[in-house]
N, C-alpha and C. Protein backbone atom coordinates (compact mmCIF):
# COMPACT_ATOMS: atom_id res chain seq x y z
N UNK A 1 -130.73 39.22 83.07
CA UNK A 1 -130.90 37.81 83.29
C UNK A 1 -131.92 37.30 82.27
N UNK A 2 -131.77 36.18 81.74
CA UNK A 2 -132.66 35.45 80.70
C UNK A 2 -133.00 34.12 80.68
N UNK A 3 -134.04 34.20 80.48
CA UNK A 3 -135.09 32.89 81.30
C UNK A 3 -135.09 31.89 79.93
N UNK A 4 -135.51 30.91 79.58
CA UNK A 4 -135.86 30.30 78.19
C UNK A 4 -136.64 28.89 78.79
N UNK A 5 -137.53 28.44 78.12
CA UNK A 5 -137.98 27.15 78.31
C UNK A 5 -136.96 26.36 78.73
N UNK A 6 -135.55 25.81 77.57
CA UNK A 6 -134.88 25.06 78.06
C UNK A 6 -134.23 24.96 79.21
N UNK A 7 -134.40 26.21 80.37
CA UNK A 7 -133.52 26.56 81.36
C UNK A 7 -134.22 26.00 82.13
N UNK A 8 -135.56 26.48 82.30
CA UNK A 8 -136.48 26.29 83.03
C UNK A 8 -137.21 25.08 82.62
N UNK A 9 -136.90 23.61 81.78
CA UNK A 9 -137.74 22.73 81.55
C UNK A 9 -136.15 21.97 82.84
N UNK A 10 -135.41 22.02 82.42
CA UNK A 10 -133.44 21.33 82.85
C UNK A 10 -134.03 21.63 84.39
N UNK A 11 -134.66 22.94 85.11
CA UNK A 11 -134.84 22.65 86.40
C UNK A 11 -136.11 21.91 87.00
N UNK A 12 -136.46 21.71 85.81
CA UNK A 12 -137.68 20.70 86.71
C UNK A 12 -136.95 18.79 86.09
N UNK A 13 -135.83 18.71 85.31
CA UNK A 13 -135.80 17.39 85.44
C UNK A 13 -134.70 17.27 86.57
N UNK A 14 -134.25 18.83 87.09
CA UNK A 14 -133.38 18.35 88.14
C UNK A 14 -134.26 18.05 89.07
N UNK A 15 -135.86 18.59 89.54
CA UNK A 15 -136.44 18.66 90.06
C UNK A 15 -136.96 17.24 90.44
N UNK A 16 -137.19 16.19 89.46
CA UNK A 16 -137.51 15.11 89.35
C UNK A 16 -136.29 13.86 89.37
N UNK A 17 -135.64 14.49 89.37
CA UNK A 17 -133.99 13.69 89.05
C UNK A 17 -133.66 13.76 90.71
N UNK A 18 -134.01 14.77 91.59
CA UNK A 18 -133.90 15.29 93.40
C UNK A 18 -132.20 15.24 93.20
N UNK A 19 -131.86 15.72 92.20
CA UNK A 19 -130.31 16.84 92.04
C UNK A 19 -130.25 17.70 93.19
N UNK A 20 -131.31 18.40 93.18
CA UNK A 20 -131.30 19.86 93.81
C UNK A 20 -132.34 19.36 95.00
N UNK A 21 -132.40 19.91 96.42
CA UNK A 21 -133.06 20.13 97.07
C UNK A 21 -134.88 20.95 96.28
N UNK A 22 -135.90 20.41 97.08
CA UNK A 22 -137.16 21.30 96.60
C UNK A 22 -136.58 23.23 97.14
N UNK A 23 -136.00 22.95 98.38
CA UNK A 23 -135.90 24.46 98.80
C UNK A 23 -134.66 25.04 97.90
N UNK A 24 -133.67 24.49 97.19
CA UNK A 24 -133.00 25.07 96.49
C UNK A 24 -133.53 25.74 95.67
N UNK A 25 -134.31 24.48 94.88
CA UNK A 25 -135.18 25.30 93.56
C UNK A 25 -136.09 26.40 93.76
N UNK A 26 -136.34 26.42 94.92
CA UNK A 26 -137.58 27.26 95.23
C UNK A 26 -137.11 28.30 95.24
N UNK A 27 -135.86 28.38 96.10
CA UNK A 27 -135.21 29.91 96.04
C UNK A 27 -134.71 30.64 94.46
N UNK A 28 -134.43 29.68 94.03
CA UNK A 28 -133.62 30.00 92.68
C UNK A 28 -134.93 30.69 91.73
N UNK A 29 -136.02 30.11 91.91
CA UNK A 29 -137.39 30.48 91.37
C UNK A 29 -137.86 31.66 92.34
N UNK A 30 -137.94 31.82 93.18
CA UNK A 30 -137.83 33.01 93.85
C UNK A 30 -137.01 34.45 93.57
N UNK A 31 -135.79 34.14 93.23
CA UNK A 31 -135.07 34.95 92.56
C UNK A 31 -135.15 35.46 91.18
N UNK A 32 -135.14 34.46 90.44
CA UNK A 32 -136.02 34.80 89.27
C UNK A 32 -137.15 36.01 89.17
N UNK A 33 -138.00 35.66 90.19
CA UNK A 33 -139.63 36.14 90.27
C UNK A 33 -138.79 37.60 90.75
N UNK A 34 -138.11 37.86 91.98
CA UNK A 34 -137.69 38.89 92.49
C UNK A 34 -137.07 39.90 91.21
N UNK A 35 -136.24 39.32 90.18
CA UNK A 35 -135.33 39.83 89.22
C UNK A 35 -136.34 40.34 88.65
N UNK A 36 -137.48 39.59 88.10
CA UNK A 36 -138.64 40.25 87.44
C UNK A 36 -139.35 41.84 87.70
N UNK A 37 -139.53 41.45 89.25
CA UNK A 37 -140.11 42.74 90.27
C UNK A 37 -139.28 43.81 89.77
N UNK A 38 -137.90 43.06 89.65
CA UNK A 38 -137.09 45.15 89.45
C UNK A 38 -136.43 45.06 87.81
N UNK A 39 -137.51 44.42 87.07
CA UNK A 39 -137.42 44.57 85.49
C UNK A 39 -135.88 43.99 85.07
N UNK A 40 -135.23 43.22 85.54
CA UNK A 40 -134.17 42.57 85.47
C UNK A 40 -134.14 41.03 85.01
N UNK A 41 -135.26 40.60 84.13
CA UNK A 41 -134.94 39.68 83.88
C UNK A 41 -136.41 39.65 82.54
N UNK A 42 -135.41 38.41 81.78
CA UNK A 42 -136.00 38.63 80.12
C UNK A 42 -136.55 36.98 79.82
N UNK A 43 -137.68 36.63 79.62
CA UNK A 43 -138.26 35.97 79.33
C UNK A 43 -138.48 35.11 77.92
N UNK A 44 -137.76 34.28 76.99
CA UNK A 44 -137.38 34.18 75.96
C UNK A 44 -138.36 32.74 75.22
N UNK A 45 -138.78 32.43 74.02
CA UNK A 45 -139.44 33.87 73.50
C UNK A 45 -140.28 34.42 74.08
N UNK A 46 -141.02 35.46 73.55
CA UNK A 46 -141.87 36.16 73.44
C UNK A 46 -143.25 35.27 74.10
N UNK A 47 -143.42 34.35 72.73
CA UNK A 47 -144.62 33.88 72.89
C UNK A 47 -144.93 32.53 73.86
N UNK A 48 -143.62 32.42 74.43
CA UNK A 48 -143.69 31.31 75.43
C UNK A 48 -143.95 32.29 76.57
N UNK A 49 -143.71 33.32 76.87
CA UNK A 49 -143.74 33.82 78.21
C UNK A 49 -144.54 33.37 79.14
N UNK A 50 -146.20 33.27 78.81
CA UNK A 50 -146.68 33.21 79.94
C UNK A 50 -146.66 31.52 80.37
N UNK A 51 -146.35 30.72 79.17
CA UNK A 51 -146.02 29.21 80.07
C UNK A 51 -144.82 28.97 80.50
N UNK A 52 -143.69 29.86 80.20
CA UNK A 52 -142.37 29.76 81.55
C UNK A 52 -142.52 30.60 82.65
N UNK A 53 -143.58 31.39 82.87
CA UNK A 53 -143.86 32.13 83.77
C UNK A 53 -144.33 31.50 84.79
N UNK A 54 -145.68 30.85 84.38
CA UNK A 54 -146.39 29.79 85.07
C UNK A 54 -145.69 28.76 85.71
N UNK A 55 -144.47 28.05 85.10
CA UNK A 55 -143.93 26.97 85.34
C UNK A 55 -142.58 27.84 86.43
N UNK A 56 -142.35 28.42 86.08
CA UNK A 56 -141.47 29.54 87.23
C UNK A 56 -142.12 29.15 88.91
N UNK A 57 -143.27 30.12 88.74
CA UNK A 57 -144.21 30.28 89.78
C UNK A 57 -144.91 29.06 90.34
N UNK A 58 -144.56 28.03 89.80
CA UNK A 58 -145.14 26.50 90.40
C UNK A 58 -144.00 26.21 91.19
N UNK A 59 -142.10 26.00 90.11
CA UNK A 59 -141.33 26.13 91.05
C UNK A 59 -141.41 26.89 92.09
N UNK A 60 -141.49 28.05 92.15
CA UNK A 60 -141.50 28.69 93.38
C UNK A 60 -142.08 28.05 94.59
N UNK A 61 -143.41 27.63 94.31
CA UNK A 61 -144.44 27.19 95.78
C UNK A 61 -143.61 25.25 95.80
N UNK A 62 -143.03 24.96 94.92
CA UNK A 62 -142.58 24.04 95.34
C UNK A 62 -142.57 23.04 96.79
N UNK A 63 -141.58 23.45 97.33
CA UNK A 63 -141.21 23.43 98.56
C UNK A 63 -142.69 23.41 99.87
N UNK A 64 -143.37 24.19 99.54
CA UNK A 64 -144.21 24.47 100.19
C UNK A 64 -145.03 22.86 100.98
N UNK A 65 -145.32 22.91 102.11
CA UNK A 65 -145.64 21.36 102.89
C UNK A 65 -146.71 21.61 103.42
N UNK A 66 -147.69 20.80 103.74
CA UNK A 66 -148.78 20.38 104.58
C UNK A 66 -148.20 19.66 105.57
N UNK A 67 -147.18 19.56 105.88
CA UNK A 67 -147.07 18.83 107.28
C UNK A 67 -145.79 18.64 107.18
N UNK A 68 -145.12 17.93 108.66
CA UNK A 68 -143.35 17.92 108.66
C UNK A 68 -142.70 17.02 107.99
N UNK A 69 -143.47 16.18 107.35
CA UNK A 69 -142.83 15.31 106.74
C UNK A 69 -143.28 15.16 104.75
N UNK A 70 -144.42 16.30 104.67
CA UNK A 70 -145.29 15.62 103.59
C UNK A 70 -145.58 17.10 102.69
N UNK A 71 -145.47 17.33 101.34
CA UNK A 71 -145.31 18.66 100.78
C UNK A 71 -146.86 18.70 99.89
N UNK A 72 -147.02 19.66 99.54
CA UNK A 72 -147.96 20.05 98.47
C UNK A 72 -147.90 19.76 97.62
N UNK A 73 -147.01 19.87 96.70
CA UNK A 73 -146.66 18.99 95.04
C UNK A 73 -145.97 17.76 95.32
N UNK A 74 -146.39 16.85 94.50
CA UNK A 74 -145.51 15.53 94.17
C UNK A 74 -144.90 15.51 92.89
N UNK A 75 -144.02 14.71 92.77
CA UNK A 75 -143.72 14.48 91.40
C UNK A 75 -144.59 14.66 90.25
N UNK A 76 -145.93 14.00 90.24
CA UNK A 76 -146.66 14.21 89.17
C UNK A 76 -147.18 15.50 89.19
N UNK A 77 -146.75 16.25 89.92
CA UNK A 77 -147.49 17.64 89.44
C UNK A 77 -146.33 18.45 88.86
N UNK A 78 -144.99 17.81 88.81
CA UNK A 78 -143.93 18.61 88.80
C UNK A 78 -144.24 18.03 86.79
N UNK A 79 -144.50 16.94 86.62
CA UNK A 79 -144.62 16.63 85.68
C UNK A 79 -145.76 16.98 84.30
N UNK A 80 -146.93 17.09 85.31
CA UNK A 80 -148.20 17.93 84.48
C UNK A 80 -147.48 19.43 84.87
N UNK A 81 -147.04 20.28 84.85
CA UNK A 81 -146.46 21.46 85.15
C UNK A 81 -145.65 22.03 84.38
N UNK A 82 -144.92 21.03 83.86
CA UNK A 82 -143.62 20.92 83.54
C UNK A 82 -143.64 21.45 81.54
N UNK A 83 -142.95 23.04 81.43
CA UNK A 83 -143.36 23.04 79.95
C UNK A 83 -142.87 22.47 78.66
C-alpha cells in the first residue's frame, strides 16, 4: 500500500468538502496506521514522510468528540493540519 501527499492532502479536502463522514476517514486513517504496524505500507517520498505521517495521525483522532453533539477538531484545524 502507498501513501503520497496527494492522497492524503484529496482526504482532507474530502474532509472539509464533509464527502466522507469524520468516522469514515478516521477508519480509513486507522487502517493506514494498522498497514504500517505490519510493515505494509510505503510512505512516498522519502522526505515528506514524517509530514504525511503526522497529517495521517490527525486524521485518525479526527472523529474523536468532547460531547454528543460537539468534536475535538474543527475545520480549521483540519486546515492548519492539512500538508
Amino acid at each position: 500500500m502507498i501513501l503520497d501527499v496527494n492522497i492524503i492532502r484529496q482526504k482532507y479536502d474530502e474532509a472539509l468538502s464533509e464527502k466522507f463522514t469524520r468516522e469514515s476517514l478516521s477508519e480509513w486513517a486507522t487502517s493506514l496506521r494498522e498497514a504500517s504496524d505490519r510493515n505494509e505500507l510505503v510512505i512516498t517520498p522519502k522526505r515528506d514522510r514524517f509530514r504525511i505521517w503526522e497529517a495521517l495521525l490527525f486524521l485518525e483522532m479526527y472523529d474523536m468528540q468532547t460531547g454528543p453533539d460537539s468534536y475535538l477538531y474543527g475545520n480549521e484545524d483540519l486546515i492548519e493540519n492539512r500538508p
